[in-house]
Protein backbone atom coordinates (compact mmCIF):
# COMPACT_ATOMS: atom_id res chain seq x y z
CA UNK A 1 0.00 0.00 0.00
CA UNK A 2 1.49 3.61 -1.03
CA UNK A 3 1.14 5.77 2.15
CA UNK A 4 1.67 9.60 0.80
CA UNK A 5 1.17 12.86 2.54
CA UNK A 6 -0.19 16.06 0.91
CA UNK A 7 2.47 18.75 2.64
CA UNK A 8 0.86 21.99 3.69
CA UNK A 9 1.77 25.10 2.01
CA UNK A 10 5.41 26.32 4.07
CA UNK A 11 6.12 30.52 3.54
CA UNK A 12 4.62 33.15 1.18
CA UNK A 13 5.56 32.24 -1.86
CA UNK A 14 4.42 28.42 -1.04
CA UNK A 15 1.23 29.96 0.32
CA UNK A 16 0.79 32.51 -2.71
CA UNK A 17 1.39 29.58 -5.53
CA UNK A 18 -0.88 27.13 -3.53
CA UNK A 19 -3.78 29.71 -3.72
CA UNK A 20 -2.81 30.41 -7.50
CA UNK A 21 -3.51 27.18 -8.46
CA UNK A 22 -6.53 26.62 -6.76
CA UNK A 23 -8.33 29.48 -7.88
CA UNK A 24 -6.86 29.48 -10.88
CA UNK A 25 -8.14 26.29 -11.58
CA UNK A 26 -12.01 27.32 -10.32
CA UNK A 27 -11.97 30.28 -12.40
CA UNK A 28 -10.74 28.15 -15.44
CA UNK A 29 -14.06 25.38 -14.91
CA UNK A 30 -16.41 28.13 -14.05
CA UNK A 31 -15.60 30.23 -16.89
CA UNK A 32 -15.52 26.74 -19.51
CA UNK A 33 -19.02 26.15 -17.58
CA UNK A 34 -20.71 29.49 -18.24
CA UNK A 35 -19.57 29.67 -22.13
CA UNK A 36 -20.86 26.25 -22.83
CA UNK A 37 -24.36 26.87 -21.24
CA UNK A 38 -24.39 30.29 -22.85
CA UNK A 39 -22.95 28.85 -26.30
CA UNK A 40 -26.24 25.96 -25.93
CA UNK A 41 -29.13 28.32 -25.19
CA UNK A 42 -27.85 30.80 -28.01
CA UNK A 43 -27.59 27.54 -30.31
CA UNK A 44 -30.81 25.96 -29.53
CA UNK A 45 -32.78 28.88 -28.24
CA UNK A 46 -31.99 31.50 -31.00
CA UNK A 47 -30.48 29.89 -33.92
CA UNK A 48 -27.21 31.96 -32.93
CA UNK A 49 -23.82 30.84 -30.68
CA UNK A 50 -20.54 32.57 -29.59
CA UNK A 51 -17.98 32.46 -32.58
CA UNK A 52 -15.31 32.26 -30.29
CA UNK A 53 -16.83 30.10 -27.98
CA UNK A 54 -15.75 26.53 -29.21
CA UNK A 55 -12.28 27.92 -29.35
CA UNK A 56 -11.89 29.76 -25.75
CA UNK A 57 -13.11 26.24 -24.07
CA UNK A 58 -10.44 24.31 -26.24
CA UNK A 59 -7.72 26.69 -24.90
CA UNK A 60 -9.27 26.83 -20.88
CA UNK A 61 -9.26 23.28 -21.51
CA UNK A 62 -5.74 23.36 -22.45
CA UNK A 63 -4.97 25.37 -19.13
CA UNK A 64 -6.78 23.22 -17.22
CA UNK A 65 -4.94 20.75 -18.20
CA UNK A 66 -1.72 21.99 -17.70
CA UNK A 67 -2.52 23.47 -14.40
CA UNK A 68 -3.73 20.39 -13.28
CA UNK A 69 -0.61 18.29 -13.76
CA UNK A 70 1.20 20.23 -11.01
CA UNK A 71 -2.16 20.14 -8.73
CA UNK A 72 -2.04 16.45 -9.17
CA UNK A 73 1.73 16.25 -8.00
CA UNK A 74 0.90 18.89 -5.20
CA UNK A 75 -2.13 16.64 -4.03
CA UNK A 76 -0.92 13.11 -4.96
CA UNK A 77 -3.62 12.34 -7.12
CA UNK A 78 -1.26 10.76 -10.27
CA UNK A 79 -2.11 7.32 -10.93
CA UNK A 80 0.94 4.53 -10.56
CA UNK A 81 1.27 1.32 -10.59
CA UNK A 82 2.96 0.25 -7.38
CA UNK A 83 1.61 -3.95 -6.87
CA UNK A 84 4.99 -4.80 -6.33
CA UNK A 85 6.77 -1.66 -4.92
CA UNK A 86 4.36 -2.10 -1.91
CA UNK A 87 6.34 -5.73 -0.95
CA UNK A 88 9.31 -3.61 -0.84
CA UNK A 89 11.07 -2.88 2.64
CA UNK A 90 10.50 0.90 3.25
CA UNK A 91 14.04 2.03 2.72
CA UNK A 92 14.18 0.58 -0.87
CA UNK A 93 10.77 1.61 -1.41
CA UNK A 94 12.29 5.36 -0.88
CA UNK A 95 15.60 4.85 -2.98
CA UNK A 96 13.08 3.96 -5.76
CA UNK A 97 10.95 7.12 -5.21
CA UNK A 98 13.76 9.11 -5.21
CA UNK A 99 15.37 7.42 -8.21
CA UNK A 100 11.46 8.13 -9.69
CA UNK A 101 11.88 11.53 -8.58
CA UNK A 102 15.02 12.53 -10.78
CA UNK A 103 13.69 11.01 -13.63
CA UNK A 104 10.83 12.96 -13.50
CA UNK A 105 12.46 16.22 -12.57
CA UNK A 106 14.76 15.35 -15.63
CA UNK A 107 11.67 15.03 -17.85
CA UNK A 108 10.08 18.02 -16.80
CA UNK A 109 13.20 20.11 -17.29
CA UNK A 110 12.96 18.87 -20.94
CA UNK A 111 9.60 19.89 -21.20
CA UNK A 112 10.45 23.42 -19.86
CA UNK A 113 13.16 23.91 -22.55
CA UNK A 114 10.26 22.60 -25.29
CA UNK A 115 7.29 24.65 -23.74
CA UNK A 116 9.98 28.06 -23.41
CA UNK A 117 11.24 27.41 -26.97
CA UNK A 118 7.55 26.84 -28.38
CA UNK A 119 6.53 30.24 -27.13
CA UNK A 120 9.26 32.48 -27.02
CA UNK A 121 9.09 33.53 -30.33
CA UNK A 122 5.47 34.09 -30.08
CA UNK A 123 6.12 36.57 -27.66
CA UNK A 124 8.69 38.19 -29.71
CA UNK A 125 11.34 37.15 -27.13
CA UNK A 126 14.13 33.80 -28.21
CA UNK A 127 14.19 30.50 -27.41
CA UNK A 128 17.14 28.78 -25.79
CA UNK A 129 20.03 27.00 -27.97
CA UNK A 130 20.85 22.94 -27.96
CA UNK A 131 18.91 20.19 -28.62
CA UNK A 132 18.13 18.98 -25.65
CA UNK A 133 19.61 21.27 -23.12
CA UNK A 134 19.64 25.04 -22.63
CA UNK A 135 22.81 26.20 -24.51
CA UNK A 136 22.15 29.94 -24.56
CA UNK A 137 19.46 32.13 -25.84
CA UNK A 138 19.23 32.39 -29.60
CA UNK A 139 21.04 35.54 -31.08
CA UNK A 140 18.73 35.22 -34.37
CA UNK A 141 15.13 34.83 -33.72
CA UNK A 142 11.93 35.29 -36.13
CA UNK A 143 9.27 37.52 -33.88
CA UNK A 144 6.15 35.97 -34.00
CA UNK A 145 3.98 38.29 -32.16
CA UNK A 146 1.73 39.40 -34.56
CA UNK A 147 0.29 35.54 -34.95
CA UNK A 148 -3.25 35.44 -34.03
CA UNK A 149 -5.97 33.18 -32.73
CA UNK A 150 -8.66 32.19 -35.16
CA UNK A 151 -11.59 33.61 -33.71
CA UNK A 152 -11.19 35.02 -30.09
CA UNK A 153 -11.02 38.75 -30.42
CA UNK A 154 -9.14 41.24 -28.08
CA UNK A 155 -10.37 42.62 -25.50
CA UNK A 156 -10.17 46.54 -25.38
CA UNK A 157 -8.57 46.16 -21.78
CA UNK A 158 -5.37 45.02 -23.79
CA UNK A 159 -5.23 47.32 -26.05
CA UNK A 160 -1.77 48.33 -24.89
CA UNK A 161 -0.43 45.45 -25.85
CA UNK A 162 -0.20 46.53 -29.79
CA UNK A 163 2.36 48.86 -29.31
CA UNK A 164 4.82 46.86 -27.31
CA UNK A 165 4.32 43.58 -29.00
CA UNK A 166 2.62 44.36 -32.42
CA UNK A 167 5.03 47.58 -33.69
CA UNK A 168 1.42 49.88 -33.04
CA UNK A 169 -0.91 47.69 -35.33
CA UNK A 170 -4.33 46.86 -34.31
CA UNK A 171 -4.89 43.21 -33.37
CA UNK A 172 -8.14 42.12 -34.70
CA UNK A 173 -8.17 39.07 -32.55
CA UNK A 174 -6.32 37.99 -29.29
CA UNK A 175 -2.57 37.24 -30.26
CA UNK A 176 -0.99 33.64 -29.26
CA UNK A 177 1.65 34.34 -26.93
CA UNK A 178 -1.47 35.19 -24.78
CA UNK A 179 -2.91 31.75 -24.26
CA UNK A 180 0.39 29.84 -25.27
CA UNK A 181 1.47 31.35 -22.02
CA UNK A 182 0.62 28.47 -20.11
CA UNK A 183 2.99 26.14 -21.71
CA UNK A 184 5.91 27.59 -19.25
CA UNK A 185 3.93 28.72 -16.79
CA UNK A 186 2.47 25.23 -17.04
CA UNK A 187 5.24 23.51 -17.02
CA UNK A 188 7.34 25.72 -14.80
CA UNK A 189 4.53 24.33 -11.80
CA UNK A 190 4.82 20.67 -12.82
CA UNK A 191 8.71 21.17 -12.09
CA UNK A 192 8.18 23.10 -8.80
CA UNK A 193 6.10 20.62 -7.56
CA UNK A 194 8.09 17.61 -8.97
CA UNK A 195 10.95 19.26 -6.84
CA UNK A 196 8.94 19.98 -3.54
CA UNK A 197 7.99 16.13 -3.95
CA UNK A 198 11.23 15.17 -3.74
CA UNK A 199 12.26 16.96 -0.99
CA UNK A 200 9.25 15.47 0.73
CA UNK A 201 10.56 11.94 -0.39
CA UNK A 202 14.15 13.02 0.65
CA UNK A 203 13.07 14.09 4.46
CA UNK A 204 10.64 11.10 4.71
CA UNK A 205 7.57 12.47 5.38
CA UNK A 206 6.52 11.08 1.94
CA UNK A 207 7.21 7.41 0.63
CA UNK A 208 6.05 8.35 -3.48
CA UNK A 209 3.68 10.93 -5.43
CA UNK A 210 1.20 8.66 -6.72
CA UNK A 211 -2.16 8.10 -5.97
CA UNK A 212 -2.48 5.79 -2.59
CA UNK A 213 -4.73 2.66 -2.47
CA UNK A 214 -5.51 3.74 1.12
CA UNK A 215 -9.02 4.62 -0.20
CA UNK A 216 -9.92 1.74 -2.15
CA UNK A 217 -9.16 -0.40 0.20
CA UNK A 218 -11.20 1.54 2.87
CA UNK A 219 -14.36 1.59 0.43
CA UNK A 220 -13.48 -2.11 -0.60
CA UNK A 221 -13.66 -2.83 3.46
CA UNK A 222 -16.61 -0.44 3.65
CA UNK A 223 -18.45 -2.85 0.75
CA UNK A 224 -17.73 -6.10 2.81
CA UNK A 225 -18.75 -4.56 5.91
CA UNK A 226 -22.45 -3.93 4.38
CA UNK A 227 -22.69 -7.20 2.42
CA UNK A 228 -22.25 -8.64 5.29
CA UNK A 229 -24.92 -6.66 7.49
């Protein structure tokens, strides 16, 4: 059985990221929520609908998504498969977490560079040199800042944006670096939390990051309990 521990929030910035997320995450379903029932009654009430509306839930989806990952980390809610680990003595059973642990702190530090690099130049700032590791920031970049979504338009509140990122043109709709945002920010999460996981592991008052069993088996004991009443 995986035994993990959700760690409570330590400082201000732990405190200040922990309430980001959550309410970032809210805001994110209620707002996917509201444009879907609005996007419905319009459709089927008055032979109308939201033009942008089937693309701003794809891309809340998208940050709900990508939020999530690092809630799940933060809350041990990732699914693992651990039928065997759980035979292990608890010592080994923490060298493997912690073996787990770089892996995945290696794997998310790939996906920063990738997520970085995919919207840098979208923001009309560069990406990072190498392959596979950070080498430097490119010296030659193609701006990309004028790219635009295909049907969400811009709000007037960010009108200032056109003459820092668009040379004074007028968007017509909202620009990508925008919503592509949350591919580091995203990403940058999954990493923090990946790393405060670890140090949970390290200190031992965590044996993994995956879901634990603990609750099925309580609702499996639960179901015997009243079969046999």
């Amino acid at each position: 059985m995986s035994t993990t521990t959700q760690a409570a929030p330590q400082g201000l910035i732990g405190r200040w990221v922990n309430s980001l997320e959550e309410n970032l995450i809210a805001l994110i379903l209620g707002l996917m929520t509201i444009i879907t029932f609005v996007n419905v009654v319009l459709r089927y009430g008055f032979d109308s609908g939201l033009i942008w509306g089937l693309e701003a839930t794809a891309i809340l989806f998208a940050w709900l998504v990508l939020f999530g990952m690092s809630y799940c980390v933060k809350i041990t809610a990732h699914l693992g498969v651990d039928a065997l680990i759980t035979y292990f003595s608890p010592p080994l059973r923490r060298t493997i977490a912690l073996v787990v642990a770089v892996i995945c702190i290696a794997y998310a530090s790939l996906l920063m560079k990738g997520a970085w690099d995919y919207w840098a130049n979208f923001a009309n700032l560069p990406g990072t040199e190498g392959r596979w590791f950070p080498l430097g920031f490119e010296e030659k970049f193609l701006a990309k800042a004028w790219y635009e979504v295909e049907d969400i338009p811009l709000p007037e509140f960010l009108r200032f944006l056109e003459p820092m990122m668009n040379e004074g043109e007028a968007y017509e709709k909202l620009p990508r670096f925008i919503p592509y945002a949350i591919l580091p920010i995203g990403v940058a999460l999954f990493l923090f939390r990946l790393v405060q996981a670890t140090v949970r592991v390290f200190k031992g008052t965590s044996e993994g990051f995956i879901a634990s069993h603990e609750v099925e088996d309580e609702l499996e004991e639960l179901a015997r309990e009243r079969g046999d009443k």
